[in-house]
N, C-alpha and C. Protein backbone atom coordinates (compact mmCIF):
# COMPACT_ATOMS: atom_id res chain seq x y z
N UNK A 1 80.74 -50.20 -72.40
CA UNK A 1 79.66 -49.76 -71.54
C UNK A 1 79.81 -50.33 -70.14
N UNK A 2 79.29 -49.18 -69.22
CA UNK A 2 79.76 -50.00 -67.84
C UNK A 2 78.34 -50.36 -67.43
N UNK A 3 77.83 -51.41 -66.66
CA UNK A 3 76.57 -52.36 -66.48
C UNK A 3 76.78 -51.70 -64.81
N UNK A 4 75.38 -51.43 -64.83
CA UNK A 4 75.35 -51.40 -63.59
C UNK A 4 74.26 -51.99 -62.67
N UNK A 5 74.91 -52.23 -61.33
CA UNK A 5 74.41 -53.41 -60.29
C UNK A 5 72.40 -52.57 -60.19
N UNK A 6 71.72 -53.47 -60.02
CA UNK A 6 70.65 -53.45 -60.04
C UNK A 6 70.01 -53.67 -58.74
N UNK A 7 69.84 -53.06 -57.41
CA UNK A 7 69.88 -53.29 -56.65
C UNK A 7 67.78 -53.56 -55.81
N UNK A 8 67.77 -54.76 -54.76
CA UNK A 8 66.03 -54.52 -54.95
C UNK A 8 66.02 -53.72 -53.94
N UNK A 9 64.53 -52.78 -54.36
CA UNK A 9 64.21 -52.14 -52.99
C UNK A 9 63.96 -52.59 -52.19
N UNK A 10 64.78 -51.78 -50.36
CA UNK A 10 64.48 -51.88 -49.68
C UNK A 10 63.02 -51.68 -49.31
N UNK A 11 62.79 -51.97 -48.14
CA UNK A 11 61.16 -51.89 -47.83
C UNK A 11 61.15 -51.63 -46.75
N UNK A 12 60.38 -50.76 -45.81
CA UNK A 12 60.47 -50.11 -44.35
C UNK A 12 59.78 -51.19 -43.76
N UNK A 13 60.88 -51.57 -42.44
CA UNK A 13 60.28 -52.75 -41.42
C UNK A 13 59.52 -52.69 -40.70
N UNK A 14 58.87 -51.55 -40.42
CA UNK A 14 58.09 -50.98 -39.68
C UNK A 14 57.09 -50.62 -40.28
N UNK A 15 56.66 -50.04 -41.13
CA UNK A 15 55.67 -50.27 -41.94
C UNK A 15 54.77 -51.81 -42.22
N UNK A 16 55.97 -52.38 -42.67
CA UNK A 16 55.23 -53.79 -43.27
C UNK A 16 54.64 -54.49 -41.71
N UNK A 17 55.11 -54.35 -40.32
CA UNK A 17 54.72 -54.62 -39.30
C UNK A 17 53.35 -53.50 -38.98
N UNK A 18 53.35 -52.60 -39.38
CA UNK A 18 52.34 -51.65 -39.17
C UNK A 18 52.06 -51.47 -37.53
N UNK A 19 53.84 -50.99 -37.44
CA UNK A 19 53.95 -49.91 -35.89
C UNK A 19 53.36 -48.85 -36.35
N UNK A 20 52.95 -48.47 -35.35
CA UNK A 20 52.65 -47.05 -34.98
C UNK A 20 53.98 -46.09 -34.23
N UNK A 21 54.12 -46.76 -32.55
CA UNK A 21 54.92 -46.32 -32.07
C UNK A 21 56.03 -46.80 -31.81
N UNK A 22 57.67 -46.49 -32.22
CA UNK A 22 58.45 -47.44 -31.45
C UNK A 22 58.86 -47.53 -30.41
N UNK A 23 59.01 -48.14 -29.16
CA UNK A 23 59.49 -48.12 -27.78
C UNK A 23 60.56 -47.58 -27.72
N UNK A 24 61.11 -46.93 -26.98
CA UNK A 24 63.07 -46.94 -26.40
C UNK A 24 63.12 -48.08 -25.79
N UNK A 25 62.07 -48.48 -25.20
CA UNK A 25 62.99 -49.64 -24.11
C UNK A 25 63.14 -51.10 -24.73
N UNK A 26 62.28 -50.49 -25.78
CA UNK A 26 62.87 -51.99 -26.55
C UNK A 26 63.84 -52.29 -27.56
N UNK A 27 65.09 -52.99 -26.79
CA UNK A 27 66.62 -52.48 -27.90
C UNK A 27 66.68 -53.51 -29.04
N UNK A 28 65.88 -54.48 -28.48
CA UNK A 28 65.73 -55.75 -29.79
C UNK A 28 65.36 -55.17 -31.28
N UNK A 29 64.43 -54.36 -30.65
CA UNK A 29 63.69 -53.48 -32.51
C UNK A 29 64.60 -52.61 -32.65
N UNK A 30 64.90 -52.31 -31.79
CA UNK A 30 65.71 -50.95 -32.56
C UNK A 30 67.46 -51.26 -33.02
N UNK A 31 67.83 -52.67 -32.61
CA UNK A 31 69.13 -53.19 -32.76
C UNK A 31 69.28 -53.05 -34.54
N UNK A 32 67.84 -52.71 -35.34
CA UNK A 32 67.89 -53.44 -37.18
C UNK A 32 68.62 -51.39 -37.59
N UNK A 33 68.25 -50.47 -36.79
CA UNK A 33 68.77 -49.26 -37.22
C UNK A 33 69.94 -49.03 -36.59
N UNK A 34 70.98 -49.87 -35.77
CA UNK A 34 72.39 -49.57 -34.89
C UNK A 34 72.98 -49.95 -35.86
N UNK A 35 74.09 -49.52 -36.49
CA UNK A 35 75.72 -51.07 -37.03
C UNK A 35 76.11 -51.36 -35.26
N UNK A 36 77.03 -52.14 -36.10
CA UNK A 36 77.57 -53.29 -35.26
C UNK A 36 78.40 -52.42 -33.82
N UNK A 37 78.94 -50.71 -34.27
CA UNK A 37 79.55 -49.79 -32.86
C UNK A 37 78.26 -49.07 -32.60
N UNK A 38 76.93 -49.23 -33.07
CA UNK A 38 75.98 -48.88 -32.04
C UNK A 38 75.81 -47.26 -32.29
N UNK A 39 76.15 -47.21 -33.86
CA UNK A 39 75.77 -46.22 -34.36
C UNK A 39 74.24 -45.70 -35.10
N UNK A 40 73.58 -44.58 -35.44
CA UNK A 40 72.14 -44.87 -36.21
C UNK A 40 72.74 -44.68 -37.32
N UNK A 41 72.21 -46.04 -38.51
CA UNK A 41 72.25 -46.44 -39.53
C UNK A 41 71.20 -45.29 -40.11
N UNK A 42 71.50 -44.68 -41.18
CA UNK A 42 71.03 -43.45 -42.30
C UNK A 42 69.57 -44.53 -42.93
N UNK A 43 69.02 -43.80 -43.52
CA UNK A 43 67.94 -44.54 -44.36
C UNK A 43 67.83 -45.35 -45.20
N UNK A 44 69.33 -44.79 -45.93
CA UNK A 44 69.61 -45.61 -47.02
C UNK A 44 69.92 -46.90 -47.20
N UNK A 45 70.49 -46.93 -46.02
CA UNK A 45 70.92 -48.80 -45.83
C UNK A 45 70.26 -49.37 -44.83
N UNK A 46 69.24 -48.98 -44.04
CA UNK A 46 67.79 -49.81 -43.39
C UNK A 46 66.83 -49.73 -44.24
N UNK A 47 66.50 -48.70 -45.28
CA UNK A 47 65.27 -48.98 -46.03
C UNK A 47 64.22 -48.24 -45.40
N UNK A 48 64.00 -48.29 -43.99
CA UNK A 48 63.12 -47.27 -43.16
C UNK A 48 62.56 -46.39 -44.11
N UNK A 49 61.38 -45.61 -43.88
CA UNK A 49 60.77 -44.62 -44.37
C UNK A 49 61.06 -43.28 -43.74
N UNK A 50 60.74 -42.34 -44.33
CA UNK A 50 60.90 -40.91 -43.38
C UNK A 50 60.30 -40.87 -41.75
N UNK A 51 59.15 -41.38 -42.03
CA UNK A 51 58.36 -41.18 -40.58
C UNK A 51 58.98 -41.84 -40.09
N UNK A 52 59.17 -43.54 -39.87
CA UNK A 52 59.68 -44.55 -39.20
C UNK A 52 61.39 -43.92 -38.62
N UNK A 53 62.29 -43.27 -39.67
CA UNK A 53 63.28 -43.00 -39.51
C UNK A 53 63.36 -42.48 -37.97
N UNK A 54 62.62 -41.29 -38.16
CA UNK A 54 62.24 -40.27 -37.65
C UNK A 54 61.85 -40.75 -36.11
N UNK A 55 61.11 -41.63 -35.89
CA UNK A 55 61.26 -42.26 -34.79
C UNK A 55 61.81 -43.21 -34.29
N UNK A 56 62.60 -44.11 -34.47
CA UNK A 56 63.73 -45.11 -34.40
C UNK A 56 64.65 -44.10 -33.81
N UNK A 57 65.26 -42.84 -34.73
CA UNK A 57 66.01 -41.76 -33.79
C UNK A 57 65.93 -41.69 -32.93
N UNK A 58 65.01 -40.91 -32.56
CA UNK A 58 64.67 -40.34 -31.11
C UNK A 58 64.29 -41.06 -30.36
N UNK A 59 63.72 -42.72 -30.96
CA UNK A 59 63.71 -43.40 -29.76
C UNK A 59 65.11 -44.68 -29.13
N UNK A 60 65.92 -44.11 -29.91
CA UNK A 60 67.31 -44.66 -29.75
C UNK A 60 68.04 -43.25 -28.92
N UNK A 61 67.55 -42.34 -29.04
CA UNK A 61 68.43 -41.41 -28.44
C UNK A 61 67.63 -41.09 -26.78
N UNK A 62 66.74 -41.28 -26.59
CA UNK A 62 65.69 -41.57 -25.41
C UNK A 62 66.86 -42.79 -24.87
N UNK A 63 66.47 -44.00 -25.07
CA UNK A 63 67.02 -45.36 -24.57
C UNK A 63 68.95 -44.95 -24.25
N UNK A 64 69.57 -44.22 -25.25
CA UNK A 64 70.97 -43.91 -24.62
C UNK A 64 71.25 -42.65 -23.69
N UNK A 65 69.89 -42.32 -23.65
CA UNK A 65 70.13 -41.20 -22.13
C UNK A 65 69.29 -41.98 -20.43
N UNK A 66 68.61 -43.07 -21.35
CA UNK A 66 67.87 -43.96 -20.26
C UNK A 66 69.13 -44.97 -19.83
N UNK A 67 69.69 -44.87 -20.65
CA UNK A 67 71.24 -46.05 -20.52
C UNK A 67 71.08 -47.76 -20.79
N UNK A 68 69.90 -47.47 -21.83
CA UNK A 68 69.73 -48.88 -22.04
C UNK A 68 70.81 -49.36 -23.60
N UNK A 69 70.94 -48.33 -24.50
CA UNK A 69 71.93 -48.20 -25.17
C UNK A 69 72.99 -47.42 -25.05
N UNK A 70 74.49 -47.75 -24.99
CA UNK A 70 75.57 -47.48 -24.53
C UNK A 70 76.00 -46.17 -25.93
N UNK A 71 76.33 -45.14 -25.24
CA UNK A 71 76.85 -43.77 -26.41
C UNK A 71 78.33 -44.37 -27.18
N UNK A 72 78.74 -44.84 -26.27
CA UNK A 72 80.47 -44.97 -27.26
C UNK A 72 80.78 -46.49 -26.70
N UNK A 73 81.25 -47.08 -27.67
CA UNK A 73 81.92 -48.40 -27.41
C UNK A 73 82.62 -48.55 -28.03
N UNK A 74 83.96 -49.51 -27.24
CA UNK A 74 85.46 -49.22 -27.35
C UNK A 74 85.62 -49.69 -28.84
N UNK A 75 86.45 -48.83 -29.01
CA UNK A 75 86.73 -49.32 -30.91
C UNK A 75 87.81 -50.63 -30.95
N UNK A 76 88.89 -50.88 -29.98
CA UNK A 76 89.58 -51.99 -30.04
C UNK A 76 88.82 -52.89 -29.91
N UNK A 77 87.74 -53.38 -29.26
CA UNK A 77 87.05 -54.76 -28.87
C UNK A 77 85.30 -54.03 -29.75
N UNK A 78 85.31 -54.62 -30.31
CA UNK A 78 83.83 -54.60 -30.67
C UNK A 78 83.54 -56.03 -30.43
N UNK A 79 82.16 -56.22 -29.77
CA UNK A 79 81.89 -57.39 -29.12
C UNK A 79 80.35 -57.22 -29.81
N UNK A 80 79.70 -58.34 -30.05
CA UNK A 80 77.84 -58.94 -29.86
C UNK A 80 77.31 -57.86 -29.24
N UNK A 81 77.48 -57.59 -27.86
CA UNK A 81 76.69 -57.45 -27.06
C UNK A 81 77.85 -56.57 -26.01
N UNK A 82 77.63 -54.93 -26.03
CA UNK A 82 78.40 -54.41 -25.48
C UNK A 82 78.09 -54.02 -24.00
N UNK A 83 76.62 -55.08 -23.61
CA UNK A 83 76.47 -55.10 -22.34
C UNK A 83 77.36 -55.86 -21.28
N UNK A 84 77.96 -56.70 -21.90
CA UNK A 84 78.79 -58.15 -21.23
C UNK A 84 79.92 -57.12 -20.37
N UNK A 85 79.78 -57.56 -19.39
CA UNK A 85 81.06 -56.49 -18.57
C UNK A 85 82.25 -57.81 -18.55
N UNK A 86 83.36 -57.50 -18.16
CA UNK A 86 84.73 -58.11 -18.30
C UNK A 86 84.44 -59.61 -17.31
């Protein structure tokens, strides 16, 4: 028999904070739905809810046309913080 991993539920972070709205301009909150190239993380592996999802999107896609989050970052150097210029 194969055993399988038992995993706990996630829980939406935003919820348990009981946002309403999320900012674009604020990249600190929205850094928990990026990976590490500053991509949006799916539901499944933030835990987020539909609604919450739903706005974390669009307010990550607001903030990378405001240019507070960067669209593409270089795949040879992934850095912390892809604001740091050279």
């Amino acid at each position: 028999m194969i055993k399988r991993r038992k995993y706990t539920k996630k829980y939406c972070r935003y919820c348990e904070s009981k946002v309403d709205v999320i900012d674009y301009k604020d990249v600190k909150a929205l850094k928990h739905s990026l990976s590490e190239r500053y991509k949006i993380m799916p539901r499944r592996l933030t835990g987020n809810c539909k609604r919450h999802q739903d706005m974390a999107t669009a307010a990550i896609k607001k903030s990378r046309h405001a240019a507070f989050i960067p669209y593409v970052v270089d795949t040879k150097k992934v850095s912390d913080t892809p604001y740091q210029r050279f």
